[in-house]
PDB file of N, CA and C in Angstrom:
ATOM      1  N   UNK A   1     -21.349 101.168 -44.345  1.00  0.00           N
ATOM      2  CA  UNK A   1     -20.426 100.193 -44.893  1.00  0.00           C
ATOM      3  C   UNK A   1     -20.984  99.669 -46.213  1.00  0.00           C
ATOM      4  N   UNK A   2     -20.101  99.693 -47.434  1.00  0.00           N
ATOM      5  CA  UNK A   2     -20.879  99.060 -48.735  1.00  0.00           C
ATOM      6  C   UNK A   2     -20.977  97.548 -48.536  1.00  0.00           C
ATOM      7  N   UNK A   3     -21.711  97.317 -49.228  1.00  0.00           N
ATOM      8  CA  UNK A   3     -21.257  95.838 -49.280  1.00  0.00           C
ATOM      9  C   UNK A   3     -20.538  94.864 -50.208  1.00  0.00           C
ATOM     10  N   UNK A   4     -20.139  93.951 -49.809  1.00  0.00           N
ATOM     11  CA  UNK A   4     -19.441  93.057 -50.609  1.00  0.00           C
ATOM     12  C   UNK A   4     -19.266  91.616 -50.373  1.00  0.00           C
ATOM     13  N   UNK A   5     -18.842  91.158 -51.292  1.00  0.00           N
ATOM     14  CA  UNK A   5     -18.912  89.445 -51.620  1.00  0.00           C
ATOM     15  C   UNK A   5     -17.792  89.020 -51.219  1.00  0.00           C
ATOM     16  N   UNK A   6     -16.736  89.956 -51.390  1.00  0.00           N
ATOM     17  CA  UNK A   6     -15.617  89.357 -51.035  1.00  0.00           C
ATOM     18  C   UNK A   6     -15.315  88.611 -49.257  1.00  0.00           C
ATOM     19  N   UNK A   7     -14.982  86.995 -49.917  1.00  0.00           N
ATOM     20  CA  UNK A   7     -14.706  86.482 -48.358  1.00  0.00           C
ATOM     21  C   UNK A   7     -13.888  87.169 -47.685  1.00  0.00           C
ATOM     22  N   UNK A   8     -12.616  87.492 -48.090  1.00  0.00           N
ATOM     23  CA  UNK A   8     -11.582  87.881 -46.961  1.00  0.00           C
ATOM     24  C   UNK A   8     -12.289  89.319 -46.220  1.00  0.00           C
ATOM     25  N   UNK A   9     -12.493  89.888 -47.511  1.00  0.00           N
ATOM     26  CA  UNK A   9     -13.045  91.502 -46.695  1.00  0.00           C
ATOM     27  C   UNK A   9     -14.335  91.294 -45.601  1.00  0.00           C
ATOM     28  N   UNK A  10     -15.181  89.995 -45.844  1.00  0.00           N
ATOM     29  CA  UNK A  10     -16.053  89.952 -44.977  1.00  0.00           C
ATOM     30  C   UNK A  10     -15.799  89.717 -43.764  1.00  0.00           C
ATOM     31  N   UNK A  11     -14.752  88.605 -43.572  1.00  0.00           N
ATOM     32  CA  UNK A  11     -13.947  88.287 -42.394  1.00  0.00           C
ATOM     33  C   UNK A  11     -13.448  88.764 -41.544  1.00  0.00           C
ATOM     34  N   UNK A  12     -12.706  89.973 -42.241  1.00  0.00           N
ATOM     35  CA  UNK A  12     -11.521  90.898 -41.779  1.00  0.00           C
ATOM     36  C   UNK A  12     -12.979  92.295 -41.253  1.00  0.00           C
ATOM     37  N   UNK A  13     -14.254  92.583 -41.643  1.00  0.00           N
ATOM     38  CA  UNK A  13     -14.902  92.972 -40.745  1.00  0.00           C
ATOM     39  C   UNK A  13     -15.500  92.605 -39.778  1.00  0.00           C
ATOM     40  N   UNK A  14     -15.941  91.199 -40.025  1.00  0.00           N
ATOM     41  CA  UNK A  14     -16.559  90.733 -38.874  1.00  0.00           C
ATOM     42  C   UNK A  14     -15.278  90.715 -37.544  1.00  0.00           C
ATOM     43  N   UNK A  15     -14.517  90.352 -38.120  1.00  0.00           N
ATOM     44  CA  UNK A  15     -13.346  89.854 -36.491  1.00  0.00           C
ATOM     45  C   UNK A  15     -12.703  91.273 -35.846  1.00  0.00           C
ATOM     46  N   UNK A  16     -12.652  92.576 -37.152  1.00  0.00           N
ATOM     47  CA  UNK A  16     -12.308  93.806 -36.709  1.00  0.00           C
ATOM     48  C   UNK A  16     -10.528  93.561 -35.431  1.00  0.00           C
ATOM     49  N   UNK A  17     -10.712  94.468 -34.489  1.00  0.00           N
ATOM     50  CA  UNK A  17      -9.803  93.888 -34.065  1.00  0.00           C
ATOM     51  C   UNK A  17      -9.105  93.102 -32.622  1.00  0.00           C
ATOM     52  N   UNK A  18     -10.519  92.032 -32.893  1.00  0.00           N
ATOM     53  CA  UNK A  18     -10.710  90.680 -31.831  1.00  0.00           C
ATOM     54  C   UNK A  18      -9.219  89.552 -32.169  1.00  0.00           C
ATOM     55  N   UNK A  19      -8.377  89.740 -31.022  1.00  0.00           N
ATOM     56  CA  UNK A  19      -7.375  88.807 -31.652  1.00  0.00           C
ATOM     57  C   UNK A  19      -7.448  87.895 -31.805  1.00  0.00           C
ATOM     58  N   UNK A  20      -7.733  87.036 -30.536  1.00  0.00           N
ATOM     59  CA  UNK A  20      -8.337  85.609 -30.548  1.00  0.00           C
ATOM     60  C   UNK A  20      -9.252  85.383 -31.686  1.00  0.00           C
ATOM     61  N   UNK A  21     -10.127  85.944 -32.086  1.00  0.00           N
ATOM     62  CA  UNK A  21     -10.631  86.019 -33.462  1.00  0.00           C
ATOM     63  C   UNK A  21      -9.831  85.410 -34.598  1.00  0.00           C
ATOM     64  N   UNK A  22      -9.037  86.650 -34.541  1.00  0.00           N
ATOM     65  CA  UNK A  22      -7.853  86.533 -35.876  1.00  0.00           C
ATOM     66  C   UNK A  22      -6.942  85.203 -35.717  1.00  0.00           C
ATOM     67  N   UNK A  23      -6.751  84.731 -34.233  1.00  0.00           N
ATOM     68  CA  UNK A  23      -5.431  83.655 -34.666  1.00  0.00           C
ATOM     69  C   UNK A  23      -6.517  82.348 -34.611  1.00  0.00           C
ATOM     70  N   UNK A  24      -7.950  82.207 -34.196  1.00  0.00           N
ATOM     71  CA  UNK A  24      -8.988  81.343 -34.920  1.00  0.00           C
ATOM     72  C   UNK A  24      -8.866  80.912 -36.204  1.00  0.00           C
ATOM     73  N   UNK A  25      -9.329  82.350 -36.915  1.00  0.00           N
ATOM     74  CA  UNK A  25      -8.738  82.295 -38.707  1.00  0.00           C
ATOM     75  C   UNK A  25      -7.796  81.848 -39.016  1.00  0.00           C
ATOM     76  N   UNK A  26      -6.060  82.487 -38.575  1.00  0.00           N
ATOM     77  CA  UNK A  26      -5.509  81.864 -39.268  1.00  0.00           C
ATOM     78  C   UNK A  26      -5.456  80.271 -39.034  1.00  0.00           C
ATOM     79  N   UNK A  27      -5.483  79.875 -37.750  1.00  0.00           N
ATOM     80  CA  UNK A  27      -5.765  78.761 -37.672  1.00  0.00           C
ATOM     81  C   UNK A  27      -6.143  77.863 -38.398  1.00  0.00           C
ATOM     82  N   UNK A  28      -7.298  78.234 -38.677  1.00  0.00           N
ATOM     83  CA  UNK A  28      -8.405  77.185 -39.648  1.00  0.00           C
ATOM     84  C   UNK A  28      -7.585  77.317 -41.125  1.00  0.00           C
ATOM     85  N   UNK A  29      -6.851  78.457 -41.270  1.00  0.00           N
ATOM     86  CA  UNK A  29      -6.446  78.695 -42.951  1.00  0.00           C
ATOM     87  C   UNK A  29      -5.300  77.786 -42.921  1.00  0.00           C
ATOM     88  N   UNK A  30      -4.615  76.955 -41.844  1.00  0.00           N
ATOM     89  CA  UNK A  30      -3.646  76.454 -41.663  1.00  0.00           C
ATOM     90  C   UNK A  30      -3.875  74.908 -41.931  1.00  0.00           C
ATOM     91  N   UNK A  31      -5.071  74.654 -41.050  1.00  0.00           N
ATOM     92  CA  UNK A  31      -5.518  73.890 -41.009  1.00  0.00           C
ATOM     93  C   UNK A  31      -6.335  73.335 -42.503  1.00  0.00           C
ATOM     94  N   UNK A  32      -7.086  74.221 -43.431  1.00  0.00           N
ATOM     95  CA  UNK A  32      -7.229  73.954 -44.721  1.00  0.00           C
ATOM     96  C   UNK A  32      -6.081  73.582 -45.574  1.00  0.00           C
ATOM     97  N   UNK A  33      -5.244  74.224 -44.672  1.00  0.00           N
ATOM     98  CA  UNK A  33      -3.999  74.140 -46.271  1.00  0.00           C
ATOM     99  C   UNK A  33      -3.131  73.145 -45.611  1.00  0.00           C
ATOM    100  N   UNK A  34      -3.144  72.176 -44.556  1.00  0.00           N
ATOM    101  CA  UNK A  34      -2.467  71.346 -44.691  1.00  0.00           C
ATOM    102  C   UNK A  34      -3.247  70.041 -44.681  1.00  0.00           C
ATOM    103  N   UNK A  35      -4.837  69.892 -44.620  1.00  0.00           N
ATOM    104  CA  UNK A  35      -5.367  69.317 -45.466  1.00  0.00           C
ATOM    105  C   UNK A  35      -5.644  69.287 -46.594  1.00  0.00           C
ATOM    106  N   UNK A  36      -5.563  70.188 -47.203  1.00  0.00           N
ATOM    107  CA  UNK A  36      -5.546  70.226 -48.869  1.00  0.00           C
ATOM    108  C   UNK A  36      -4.239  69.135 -49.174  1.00  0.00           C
ATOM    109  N   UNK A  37      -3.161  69.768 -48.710  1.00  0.00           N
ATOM    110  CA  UNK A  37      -1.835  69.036 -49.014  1.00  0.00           C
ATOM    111  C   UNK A  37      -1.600  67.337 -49.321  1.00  0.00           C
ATOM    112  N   UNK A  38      -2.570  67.065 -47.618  1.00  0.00           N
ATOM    113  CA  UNK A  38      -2.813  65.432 -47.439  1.00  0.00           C
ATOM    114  C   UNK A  38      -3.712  65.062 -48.505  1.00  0.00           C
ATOM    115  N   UNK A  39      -4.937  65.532 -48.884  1.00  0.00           N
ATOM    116  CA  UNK A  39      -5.674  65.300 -49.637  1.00  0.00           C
ATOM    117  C   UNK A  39      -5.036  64.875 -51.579  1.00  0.00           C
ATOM    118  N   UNK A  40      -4.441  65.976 -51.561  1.00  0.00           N
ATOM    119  CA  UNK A  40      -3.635  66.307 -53.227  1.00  0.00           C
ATOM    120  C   UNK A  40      -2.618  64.517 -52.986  1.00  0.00           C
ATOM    121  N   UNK A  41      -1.728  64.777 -52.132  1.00  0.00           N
ATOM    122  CA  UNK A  41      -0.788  63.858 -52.249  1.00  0.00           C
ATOM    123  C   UNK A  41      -1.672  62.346 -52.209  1.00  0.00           C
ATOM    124  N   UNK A  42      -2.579  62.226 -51.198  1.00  0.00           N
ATOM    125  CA  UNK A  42      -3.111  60.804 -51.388  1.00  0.00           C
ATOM    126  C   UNK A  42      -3.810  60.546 -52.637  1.00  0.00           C
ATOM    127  N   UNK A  43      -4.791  61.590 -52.866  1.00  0.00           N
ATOM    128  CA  UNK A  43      -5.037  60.962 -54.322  1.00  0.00           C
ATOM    129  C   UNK A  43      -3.695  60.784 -55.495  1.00  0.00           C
ATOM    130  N   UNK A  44      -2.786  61.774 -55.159  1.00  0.00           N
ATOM    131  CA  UNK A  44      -1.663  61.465 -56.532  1.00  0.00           C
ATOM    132  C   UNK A  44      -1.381  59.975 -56.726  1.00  0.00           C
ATOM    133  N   UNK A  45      -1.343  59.695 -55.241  1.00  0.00           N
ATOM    134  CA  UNK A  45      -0.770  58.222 -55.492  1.00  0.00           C
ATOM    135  C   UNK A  45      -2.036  56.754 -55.686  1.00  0.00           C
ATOM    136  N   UNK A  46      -3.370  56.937 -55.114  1.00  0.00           N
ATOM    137  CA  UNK A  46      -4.192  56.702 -55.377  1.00  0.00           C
ATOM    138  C   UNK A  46      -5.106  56.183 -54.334  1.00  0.00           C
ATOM    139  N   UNK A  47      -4.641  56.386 -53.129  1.00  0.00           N
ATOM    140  CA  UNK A  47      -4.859  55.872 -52.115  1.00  0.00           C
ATOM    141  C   UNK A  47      -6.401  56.163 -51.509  1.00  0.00           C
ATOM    142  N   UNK A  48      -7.085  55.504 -50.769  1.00  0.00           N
ATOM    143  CA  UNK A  48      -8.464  55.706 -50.150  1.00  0.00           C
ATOM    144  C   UNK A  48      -7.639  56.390 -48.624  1.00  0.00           C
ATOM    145  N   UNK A  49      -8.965  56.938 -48.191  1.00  0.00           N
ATOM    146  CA  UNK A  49      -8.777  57.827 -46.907  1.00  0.00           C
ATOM    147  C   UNK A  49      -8.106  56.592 -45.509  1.00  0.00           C
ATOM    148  N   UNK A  50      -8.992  55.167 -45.940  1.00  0.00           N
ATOM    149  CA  UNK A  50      -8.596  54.229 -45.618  1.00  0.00           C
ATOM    150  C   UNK A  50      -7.115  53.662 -45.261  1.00  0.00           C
ATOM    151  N   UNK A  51      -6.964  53.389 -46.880  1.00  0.00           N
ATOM    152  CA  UNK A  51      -5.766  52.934 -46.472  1.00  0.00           C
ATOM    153  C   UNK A  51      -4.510  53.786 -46.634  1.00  0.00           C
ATOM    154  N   UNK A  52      -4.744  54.958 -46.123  1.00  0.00           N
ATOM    155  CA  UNK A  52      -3.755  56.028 -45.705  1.00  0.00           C
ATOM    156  C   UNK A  52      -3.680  56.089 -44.027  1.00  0.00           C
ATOM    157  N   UNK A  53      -4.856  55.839 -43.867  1.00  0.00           N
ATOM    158  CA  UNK A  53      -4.984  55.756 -42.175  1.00  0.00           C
ATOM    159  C   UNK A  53      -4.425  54.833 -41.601  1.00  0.00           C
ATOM    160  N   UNK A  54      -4.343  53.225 -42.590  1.00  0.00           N
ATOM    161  CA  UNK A  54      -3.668  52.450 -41.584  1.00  0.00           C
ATOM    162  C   UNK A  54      -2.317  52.184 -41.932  1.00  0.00           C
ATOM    163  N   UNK A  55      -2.003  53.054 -42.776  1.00  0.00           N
ATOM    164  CA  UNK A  55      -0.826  52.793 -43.033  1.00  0.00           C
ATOM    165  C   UNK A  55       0.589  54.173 -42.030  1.00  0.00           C
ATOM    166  N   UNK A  56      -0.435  54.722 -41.710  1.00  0.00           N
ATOM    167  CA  UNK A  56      -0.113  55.643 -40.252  1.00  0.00           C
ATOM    168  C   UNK A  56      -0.319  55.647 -39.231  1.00  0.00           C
ATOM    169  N   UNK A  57      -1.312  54.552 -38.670  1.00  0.00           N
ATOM    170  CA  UNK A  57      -1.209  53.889 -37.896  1.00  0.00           C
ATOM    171  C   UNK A  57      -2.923  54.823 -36.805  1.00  0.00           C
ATOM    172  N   UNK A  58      -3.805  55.532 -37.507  1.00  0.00           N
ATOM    173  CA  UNK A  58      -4.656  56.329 -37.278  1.00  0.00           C
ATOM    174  C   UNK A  58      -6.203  55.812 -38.129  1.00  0.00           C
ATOM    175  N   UNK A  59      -7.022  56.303 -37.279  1.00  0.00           N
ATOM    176  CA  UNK A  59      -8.650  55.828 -38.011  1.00  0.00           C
ATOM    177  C   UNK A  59      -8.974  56.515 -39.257  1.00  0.00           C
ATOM    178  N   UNK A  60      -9.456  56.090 -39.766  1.00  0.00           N
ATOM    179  CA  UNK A  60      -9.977  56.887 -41.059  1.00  0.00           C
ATOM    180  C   UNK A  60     -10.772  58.422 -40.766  1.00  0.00           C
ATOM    181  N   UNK A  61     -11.131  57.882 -39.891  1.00  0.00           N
ATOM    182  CA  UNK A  61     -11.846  59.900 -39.533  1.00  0.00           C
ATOM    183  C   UNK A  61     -11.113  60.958 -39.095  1.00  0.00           C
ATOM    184  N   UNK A  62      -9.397  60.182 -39.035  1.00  0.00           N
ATOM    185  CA  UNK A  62      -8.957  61.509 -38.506  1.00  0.00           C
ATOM    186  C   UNK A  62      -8.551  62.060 -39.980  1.00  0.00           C
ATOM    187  N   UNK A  63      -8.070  60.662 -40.967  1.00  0.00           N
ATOM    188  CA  UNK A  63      -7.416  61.383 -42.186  1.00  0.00           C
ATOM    189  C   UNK A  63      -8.878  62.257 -43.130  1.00  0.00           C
ATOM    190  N   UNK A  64     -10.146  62.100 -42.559  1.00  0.00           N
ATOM    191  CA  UNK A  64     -11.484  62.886 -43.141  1.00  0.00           C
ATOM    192  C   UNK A  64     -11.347  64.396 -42.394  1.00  0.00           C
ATOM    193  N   UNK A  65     -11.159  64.359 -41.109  1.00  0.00           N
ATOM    194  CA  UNK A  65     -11.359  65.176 -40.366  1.00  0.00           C
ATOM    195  C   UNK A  65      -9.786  66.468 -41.176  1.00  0.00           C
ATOM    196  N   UNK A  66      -9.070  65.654 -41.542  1.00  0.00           N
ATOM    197  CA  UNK A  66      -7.479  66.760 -41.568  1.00  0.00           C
ATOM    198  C   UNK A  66      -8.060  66.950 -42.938  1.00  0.00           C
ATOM    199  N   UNK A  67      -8.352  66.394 -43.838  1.00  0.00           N
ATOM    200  CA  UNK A  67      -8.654  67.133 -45.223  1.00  0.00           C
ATOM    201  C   UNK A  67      -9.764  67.655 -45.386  1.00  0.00           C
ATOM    202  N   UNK A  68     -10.623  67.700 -44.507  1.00  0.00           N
ATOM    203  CA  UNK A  68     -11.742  68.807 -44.389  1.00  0.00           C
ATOM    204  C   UNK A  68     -10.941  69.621 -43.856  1.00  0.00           C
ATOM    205  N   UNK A  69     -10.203  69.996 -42.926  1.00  0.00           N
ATOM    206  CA  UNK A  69      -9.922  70.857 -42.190  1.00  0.00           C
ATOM    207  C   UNK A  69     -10.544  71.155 -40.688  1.00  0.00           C
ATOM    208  N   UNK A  70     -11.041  70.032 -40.347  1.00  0.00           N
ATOM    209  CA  UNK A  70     -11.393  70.039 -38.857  1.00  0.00           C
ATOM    210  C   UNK A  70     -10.746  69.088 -37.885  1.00  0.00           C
ATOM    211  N   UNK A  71      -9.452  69.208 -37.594  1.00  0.00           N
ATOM    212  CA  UNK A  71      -8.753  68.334 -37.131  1.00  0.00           C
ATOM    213  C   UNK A  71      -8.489  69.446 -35.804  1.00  0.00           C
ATOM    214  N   UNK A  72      -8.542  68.531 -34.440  1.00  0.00           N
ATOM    215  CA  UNK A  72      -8.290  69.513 -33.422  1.00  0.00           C
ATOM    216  C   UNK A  72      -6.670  69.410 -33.129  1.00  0.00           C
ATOM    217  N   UNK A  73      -5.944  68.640 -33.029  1.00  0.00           N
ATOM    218  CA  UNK A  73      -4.692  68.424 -32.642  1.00  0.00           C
ATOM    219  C   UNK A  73      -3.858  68.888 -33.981  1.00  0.00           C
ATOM    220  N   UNK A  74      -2.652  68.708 -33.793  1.00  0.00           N
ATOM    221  CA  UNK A  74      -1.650  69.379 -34.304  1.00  0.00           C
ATOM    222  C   UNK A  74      -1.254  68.640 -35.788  1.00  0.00           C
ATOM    223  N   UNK A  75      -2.149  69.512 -36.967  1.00  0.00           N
ATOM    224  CA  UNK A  75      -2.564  69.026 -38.580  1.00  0.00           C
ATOM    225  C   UNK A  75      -0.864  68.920 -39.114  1.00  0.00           C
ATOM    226  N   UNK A  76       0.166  69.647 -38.220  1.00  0.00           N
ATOM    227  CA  UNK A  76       1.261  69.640 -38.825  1.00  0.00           C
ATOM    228  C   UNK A  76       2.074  67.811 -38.314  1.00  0.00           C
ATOM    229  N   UNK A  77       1.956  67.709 -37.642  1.00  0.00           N
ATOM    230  CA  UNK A  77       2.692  66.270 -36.925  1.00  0.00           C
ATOM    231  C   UNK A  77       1.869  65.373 -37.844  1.00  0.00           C
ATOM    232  N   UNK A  78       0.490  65.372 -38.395  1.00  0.00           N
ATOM    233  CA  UNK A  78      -0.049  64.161 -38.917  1.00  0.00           C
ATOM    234  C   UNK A  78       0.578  64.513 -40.349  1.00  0.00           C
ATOM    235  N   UNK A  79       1.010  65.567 -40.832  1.00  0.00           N
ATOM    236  CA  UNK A  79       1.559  65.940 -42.425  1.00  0.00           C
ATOM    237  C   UNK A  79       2.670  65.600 -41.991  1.00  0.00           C
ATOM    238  N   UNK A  80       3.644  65.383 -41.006  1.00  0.00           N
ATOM    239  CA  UNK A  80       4.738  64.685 -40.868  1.00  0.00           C
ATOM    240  C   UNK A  80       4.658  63.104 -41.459  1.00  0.00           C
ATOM    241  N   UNK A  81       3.754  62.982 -40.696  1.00  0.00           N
ATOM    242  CA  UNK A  81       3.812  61.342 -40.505  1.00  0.00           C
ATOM    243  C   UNK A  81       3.188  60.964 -42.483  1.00  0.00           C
ATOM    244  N   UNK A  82       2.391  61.243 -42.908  1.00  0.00           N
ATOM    245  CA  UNK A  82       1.856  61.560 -44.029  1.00  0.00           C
ATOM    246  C   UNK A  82       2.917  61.733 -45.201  1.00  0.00           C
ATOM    247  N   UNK A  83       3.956  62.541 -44.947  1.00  0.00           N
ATOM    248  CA  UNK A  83       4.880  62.824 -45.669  1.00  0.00           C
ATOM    249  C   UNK A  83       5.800  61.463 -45.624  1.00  0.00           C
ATOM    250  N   UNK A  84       6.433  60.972 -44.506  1.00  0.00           N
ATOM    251  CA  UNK A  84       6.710  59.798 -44.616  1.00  0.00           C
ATOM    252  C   UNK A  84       6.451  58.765 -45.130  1.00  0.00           C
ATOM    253  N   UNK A  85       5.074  58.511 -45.098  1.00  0.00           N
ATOM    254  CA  UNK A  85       4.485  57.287 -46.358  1.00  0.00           C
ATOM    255  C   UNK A  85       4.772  57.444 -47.523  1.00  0.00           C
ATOM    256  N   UNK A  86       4.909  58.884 -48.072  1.00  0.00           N
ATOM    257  CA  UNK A  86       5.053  58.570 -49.415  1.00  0.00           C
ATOM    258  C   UNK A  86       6.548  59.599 -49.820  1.00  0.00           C
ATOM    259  N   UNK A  87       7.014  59.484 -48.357  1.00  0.00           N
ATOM    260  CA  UNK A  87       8.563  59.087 -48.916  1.00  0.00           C
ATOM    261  C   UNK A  87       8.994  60.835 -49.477  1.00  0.00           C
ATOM    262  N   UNK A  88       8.309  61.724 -48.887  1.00  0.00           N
ATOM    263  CA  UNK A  88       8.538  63.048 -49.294  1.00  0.00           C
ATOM    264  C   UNK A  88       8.842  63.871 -48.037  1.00  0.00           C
ATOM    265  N   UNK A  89       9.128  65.092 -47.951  1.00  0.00           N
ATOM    266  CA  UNK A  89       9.563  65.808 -46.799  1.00  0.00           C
ATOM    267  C   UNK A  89       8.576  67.340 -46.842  1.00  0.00           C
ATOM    268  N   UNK A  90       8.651  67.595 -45.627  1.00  0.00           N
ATOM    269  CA  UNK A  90       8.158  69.124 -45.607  1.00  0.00           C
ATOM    270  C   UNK A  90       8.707  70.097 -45.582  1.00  0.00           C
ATOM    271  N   UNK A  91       8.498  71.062 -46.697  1.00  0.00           N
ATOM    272  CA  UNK A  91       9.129  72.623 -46.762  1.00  0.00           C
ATOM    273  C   UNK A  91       8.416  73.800 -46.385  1.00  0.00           C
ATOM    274  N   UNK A  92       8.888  74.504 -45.024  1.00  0.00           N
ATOM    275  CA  UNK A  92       8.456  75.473 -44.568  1.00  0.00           C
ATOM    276  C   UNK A  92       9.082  76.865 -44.678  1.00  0.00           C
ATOM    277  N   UNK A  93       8.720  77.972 -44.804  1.00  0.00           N
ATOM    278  CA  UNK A  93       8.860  78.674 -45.364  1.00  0.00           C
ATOM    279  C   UNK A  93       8.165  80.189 -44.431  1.00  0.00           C
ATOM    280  N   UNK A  94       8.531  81.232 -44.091  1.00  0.00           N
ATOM    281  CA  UNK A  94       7.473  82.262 -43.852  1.00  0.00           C
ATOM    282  C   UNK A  94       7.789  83.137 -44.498  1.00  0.00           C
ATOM    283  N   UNK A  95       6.683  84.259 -45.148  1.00  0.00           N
ATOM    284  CA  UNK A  95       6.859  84.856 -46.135  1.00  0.00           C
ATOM    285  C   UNK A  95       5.874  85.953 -45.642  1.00  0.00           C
ATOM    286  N   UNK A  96       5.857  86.865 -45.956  1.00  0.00           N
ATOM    287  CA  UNK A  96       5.312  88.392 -45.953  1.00  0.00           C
ATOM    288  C   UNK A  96       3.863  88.215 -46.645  1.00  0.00           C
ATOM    289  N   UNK A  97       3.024  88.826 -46.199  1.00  0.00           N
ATOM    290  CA  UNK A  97       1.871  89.020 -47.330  1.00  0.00           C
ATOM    291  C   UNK A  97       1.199  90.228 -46.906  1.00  0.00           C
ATOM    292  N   UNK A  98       1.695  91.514 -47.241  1.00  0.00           N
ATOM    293  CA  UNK A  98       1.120  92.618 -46.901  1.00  0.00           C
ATOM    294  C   UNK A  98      -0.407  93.150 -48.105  1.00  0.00           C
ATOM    295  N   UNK A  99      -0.550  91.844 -48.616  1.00  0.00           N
ATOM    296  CA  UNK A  99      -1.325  92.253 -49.845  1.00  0.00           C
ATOM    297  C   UNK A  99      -3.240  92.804 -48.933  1.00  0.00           C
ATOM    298  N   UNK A 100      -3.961  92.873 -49.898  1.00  0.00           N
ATOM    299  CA  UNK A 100      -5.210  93.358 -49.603  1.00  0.00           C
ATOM    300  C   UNK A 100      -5.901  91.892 -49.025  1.00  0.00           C
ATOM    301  N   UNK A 101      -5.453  90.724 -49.404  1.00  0.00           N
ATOM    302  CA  UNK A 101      -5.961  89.652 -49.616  1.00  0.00           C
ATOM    303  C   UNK A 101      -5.747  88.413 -48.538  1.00  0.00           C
ATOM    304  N   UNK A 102      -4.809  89.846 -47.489  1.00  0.00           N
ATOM    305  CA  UNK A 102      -4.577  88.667 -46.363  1.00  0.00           C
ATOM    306  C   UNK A 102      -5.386  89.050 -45.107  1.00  0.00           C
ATOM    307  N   UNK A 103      -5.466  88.319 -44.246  1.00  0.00           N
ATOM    308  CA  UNK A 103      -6.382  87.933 -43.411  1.00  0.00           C
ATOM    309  C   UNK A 103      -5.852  89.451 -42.389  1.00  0.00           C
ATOM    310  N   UNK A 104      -6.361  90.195 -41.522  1.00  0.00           N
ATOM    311  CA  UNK A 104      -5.791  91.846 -41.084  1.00  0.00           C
ATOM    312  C   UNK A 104      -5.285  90.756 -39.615  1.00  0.00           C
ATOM    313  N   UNK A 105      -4.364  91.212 -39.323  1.00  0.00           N
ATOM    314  CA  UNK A 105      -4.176  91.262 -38.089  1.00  0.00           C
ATOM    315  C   UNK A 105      -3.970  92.214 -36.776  1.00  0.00           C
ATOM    316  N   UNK A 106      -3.425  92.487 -35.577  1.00  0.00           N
ATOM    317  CA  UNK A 106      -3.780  93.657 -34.964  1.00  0.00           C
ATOM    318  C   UNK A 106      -2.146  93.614 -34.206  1.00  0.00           C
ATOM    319  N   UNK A 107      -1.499  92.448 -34.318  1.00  0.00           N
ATOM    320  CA  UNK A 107      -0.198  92.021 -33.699  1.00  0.00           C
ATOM    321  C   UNK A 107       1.037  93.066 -34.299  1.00  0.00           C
TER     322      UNK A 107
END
């Protein structure tokens, strides 16, 4: 096997074709990207991790925990509630990505 730097290609060998593996990954990629989301929008408006938390009615470690991306419960219901504070909605979407660059699956 050559080697390489590339994350995805490293991934997509290590997990080979372990499913539970793979829906781990996407998991976590889900979980990054809907903390990224919370993250982008609270700073737009200017808010501390703080007072985003109590204004959702949640501790400050969960709104740390969802924009790291280590949130165990369901990162989409707290981007609900999240979206509501600042008065915006969520657009979902599924889309194809047969590119080199997506995560392999075995499904």
């Amino acid at each position: 096997m050559k080697k390489t730097t590339d994350a995805l290609e490293i991934i997509n060998n290590l997990i080979g074709q372990d499913t539970q593996m793979q829906q781990m990954v996407i998991e976590s990629y889900l979980n990054a990207e809907v903390g990224q989301l919370i993250y982008d929008a609270r700073n737009q408006v200017g808010l501390t991790q703080q007072q985003l938390a109590e204004m959702i009615g949640v501790e400050r470690s969960i709104i740390d925990d969802l924009e790291a991306g280590d949130y165990e419960d369901n990162a989409l219901i707290m981007l609900q509630k999240v979206t509501v504070v600042f008065k915006q909605r969520i657009k979902i979407e599924l889309i194809s990505d047969y590119s080199d660059r997506a995560i392999k699956t075995t499904a």
